[in-house]
Protein backbone atom coordinates (compact mmCIF):
# COMPACT_ATOMS: atom_id res chain seq x y z
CA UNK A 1 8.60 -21.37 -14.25
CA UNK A 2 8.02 -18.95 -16.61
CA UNK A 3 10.26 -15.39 -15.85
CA UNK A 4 9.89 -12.58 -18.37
CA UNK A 5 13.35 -11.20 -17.02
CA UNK A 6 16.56 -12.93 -16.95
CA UNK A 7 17.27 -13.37 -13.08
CA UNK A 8 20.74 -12.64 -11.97
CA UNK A 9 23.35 -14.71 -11.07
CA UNK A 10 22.75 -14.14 -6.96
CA UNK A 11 18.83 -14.60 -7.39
CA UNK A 12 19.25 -18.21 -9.43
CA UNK A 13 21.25 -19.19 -6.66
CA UNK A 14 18.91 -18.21 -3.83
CA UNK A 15 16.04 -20.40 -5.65
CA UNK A 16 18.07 -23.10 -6.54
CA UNK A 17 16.15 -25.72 -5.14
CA UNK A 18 12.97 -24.09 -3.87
CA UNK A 19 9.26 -24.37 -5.29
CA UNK A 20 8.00 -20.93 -6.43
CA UNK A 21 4.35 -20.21 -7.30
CA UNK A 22 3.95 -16.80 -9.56
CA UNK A 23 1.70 -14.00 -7.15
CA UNK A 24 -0.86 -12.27 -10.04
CA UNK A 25 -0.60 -8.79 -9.68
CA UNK A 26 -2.10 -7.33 -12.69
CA UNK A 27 0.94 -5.94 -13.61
CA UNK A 28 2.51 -6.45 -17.63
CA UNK A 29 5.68 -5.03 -16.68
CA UNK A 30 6.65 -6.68 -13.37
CA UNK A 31 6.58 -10.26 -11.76
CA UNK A 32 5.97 -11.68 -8.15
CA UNK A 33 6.92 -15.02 -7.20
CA UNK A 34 6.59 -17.03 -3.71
CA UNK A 35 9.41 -19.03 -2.59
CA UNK A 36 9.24 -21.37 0.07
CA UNK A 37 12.47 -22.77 0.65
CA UNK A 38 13.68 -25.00 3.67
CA UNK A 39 10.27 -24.94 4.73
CA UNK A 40 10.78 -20.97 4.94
CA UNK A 41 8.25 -19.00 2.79
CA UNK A 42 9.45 -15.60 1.21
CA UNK A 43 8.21 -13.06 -2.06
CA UNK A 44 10.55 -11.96 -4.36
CA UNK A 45 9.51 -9.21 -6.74
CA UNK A 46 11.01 -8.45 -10.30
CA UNK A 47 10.56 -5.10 -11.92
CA UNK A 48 12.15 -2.67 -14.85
CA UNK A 49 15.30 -1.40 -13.58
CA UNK A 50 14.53 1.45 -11.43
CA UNK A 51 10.74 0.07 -10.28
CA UNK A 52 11.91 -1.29 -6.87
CA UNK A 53 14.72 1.19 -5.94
CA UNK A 54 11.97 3.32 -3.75
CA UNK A 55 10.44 0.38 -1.46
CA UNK A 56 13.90 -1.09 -1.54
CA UNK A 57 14.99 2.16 0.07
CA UNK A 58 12.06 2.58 2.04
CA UNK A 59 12.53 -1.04 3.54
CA UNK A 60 15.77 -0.29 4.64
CA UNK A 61 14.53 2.94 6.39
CA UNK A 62 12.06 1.46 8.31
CA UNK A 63 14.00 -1.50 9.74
CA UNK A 64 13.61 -0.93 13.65
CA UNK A 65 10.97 1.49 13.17
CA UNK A 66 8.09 -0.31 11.93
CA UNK A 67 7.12 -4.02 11.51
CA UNK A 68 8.01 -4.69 7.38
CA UNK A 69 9.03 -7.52 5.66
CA UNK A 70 13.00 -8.53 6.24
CA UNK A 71 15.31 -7.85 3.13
CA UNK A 72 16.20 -10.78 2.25
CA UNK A 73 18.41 -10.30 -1.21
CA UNK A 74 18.28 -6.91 -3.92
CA UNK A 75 20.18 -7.21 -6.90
CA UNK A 76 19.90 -5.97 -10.07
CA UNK A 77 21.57 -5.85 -13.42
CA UNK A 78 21.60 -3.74 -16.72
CA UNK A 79 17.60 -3.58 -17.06
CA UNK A 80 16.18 -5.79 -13.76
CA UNK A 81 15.87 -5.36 -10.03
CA UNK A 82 15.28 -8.14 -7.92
CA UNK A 83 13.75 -7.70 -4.48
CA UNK A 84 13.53 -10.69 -2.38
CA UNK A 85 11.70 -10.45 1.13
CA UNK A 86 10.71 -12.76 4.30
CA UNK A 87 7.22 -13.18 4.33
CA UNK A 88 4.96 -11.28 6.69
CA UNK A 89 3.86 -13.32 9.98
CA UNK A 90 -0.02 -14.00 9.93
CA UNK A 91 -2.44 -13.23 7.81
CA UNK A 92 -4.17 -10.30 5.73
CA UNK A 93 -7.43 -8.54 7.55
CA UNK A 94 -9.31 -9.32 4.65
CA UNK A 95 -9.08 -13.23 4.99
CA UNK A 96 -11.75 -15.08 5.58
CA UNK A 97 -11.14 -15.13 9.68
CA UNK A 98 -11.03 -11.74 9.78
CA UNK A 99 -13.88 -11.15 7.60
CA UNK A 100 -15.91 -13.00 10.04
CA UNK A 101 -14.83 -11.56 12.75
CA UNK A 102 -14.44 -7.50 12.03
CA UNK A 103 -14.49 -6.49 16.16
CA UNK A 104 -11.11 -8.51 16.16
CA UNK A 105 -10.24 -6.60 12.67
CA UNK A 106 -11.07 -3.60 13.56
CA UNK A 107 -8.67 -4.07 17.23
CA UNK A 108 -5.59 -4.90 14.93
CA UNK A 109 -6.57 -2.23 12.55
CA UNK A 110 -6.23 0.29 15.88
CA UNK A 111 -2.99 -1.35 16.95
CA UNK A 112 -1.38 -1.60 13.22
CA UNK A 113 -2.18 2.72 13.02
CA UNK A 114 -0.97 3.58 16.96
CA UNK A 115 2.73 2.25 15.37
CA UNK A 116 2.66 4.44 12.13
CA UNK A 117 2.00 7.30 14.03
CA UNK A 118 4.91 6.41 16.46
CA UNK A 119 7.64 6.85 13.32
CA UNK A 120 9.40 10.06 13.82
CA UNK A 121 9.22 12.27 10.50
CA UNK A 122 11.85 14.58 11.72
CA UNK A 123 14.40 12.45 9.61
CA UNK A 124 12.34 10.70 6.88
CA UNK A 125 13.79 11.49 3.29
CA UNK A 126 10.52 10.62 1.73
CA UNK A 127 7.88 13.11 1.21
CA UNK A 128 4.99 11.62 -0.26
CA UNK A 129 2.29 14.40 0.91
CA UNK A 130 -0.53 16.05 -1.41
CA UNK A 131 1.36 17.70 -4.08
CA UNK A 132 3.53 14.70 -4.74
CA UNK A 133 -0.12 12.75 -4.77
CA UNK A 134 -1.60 15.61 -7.39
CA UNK A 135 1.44 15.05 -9.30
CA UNK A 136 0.52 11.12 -9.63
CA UNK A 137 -2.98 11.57 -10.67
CA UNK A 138 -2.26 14.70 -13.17
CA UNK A 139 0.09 12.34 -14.88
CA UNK A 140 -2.67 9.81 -15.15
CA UNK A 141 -4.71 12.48 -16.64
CA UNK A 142 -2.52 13.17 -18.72
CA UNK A 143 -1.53 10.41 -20.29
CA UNK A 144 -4.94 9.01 -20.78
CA UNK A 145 -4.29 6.35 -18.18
CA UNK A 146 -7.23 6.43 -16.06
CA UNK A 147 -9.74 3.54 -16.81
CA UNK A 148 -13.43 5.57 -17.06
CA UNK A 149 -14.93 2.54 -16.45
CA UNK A 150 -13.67 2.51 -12.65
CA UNK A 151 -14.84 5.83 -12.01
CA UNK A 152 -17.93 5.89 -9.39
CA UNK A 153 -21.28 6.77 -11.35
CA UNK A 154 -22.08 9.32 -8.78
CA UNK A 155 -18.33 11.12 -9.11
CA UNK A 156 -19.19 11.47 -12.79
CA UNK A 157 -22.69 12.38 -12.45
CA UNK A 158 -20.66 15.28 -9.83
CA UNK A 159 -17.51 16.43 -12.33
CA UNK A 160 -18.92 14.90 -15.87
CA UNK A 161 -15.05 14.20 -16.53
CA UNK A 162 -11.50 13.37 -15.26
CA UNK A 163 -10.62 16.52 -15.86
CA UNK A 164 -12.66 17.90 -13.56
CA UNK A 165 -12.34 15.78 -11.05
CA UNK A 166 -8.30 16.95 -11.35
CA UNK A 167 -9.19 20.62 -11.29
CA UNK A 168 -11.16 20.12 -8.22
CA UNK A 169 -8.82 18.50 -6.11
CA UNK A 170 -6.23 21.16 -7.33
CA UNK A 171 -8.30 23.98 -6.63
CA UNK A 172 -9.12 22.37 -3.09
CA UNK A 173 -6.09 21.39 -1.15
CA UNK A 174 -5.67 21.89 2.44
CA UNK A 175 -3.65 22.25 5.21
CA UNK A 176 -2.15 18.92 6.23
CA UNK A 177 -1.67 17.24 9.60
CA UNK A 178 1.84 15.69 8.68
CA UNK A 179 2.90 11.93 10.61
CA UNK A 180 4.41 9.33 9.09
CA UNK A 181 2.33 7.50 5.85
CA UNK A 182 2.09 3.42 4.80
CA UNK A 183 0.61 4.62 1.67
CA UNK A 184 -1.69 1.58 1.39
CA UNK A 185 -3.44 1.32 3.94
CA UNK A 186 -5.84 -1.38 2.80
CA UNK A 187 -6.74 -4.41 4.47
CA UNK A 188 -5.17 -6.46 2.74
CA UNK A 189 -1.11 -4.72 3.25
CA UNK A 190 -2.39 -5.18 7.09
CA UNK A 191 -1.04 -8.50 8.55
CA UNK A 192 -1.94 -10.10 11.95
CA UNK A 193 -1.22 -13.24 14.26
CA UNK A 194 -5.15 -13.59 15.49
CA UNK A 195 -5.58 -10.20 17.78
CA UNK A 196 -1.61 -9.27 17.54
CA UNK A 197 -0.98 -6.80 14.74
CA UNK A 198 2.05 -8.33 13.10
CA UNK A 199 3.32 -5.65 10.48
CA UNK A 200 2.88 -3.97 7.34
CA UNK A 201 3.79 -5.03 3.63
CA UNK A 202 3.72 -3.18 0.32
CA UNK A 203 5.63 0.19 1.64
CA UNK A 204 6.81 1.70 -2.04
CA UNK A 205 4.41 4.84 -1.05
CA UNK A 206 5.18 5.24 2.39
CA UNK A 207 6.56 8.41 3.97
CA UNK A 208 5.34 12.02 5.27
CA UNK A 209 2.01 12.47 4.27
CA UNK A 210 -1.45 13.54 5.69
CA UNK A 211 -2.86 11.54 8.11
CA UNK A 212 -6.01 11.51 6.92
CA UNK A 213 -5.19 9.82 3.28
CA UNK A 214 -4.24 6.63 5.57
CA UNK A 215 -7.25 7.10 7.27
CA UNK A 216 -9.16 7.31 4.06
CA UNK A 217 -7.84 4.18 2.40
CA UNK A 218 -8.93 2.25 5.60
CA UNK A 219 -12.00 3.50 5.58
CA UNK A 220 -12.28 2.85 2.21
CA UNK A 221 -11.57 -1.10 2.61
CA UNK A 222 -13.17 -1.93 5.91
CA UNK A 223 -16.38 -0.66 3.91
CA UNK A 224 -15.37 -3.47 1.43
CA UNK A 225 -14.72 -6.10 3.64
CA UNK A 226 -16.27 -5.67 6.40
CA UNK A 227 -18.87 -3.37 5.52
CA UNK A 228 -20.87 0.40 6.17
CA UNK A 229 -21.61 -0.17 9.91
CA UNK A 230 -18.00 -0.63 10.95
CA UNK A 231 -16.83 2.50 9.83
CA UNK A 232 -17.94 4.64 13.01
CA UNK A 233 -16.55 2.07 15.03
CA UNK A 234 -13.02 2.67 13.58
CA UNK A 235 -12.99 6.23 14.73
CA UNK A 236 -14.39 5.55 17.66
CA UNK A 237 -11.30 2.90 18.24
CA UNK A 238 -8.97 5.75 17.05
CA UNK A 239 -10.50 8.07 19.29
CA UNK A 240 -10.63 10.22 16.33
CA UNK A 241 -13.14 12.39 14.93
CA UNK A 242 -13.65 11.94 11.47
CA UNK A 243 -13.17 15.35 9.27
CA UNK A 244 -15.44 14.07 6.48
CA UNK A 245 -14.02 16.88 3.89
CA UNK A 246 -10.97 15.60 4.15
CA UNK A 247 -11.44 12.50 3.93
CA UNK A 248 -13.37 12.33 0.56
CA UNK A 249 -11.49 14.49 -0.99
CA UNK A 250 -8.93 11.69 -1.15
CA UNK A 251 -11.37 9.49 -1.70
CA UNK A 252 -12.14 11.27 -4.94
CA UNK A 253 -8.53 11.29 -5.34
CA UNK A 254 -8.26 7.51 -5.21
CA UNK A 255 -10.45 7.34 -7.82
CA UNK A 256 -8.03 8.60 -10.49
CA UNK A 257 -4.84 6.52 -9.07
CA UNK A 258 -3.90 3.52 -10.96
């Protein structure tokens, strides 16, 4: 297996013995590897020191508050951390079963969002709302790290630049509806036993936030996978209103995160 980090001492030991299979992530600077082990299957994730220390955190925080995967091992030495997790029961909503059958989807999708809004805030020590989000995509601006190329033609036919598109969503913040954030809500962090929403995976941006950026991711990837006409219908589950401002401005702000 080829590791681009030396793996500690507790890690070798934990996959002594088990078959691993490297997870592409389209990240240079960080690895992910599925173990299965005594017919067990878990991830373990390998990152710059410093890379995991949020979701590791944010893990632990949510244990007994919201389905996430189990902590399994962290470690770390001089320049690596090592995060080693149970996999997630069931499967993503963007499989192929899911795909197929979007009313189903769409039921788990209601579920999975009912138990984010049930985490109490009062407590959380992670504030991940819009000016910590601004602060993400000016640095991408910044540092010439936004791909043009990924940019919607009809967002640069609107701001002509990335620049723009940063001044705008500066100049046009608004007042949010705090709850409790995944992050990412995308189909495919979203995991479910057939109609049973099973949990949530990929946490590192969770925490108080708008409601309506978690709203817009989903949005975002049911259009994807499932497609246009199901959009109306996950409201209409939510029994939620859509404010259609709000939700493209983050949209538009997606479209300058990495």
């Amino acid at each position: 297996m080829n590791f681009k980090y030396k793996l500690s001492p507790k890690v070798l030991e934990f996959i002594k013995d088990a078959n691993l299979e490297e997870i592409s992530i389209g990240c240079s600077d960080s690895q992910v590897f599925k173990i299965i082990k005594n017919d067990k299957i878990y991830f373990i994730k390998i990152a710059n020191k410093g890379n995991l220390t949020t979701e590791y955190e944010k893990l632990k925080w949510l244990t007994g508050k919201l389905s996430v995967p189990k902590i399994i091992l962290y470690d770390y030495n001089n320049a690596t951390e090592f995060l080693i997790t149970e996999s997630m029961a069931g499967e993503m909503l963007c499989s192929n079963y899911y795909v197929q059958n979007p009313k189903i989807g769409l039921k788990v999708i209601t579920e999975a969002f009912r138990q984010i809004y049930k985490v109490d805030i009062k407590n959380c020590p992670f504030n991940v709302a819009i000016d910590y989000k601004l602060a993400l995509v000016e640095n991408n601006v910044k540092n010439n790290l936004i791909n043009i190329n990924e940019i919607s033609e009809d967002t640069l036919k609107r701001f002509g630049n990335v620049d723009n598109i940063l001044k705008f969503l500066k100049e046009n913040k608004f007042s949010a509806e705090l709850c409790f954030s995944h992050g990412d809500t995308s189909l495919p962090n979203i995991f479910a036993i057939k109609d049973k929403f099973s949990g949530f995976i990929d946490v590192g941006e969770c925490g108080i936030a708008d409601k309506w950026f978690d709203l817009a991711i989903c949005e975002k990837s049911i259009r994807r996978n499932y497609g246009d006409k199901y959009i109306a219908k996950f409201y209409e589950e939510l029994k939620i209103v859509p404010e259609r401002d709000k939700i493209d401005y983050y949209l538009l702000m997606m479209e300058l995160y990495l």
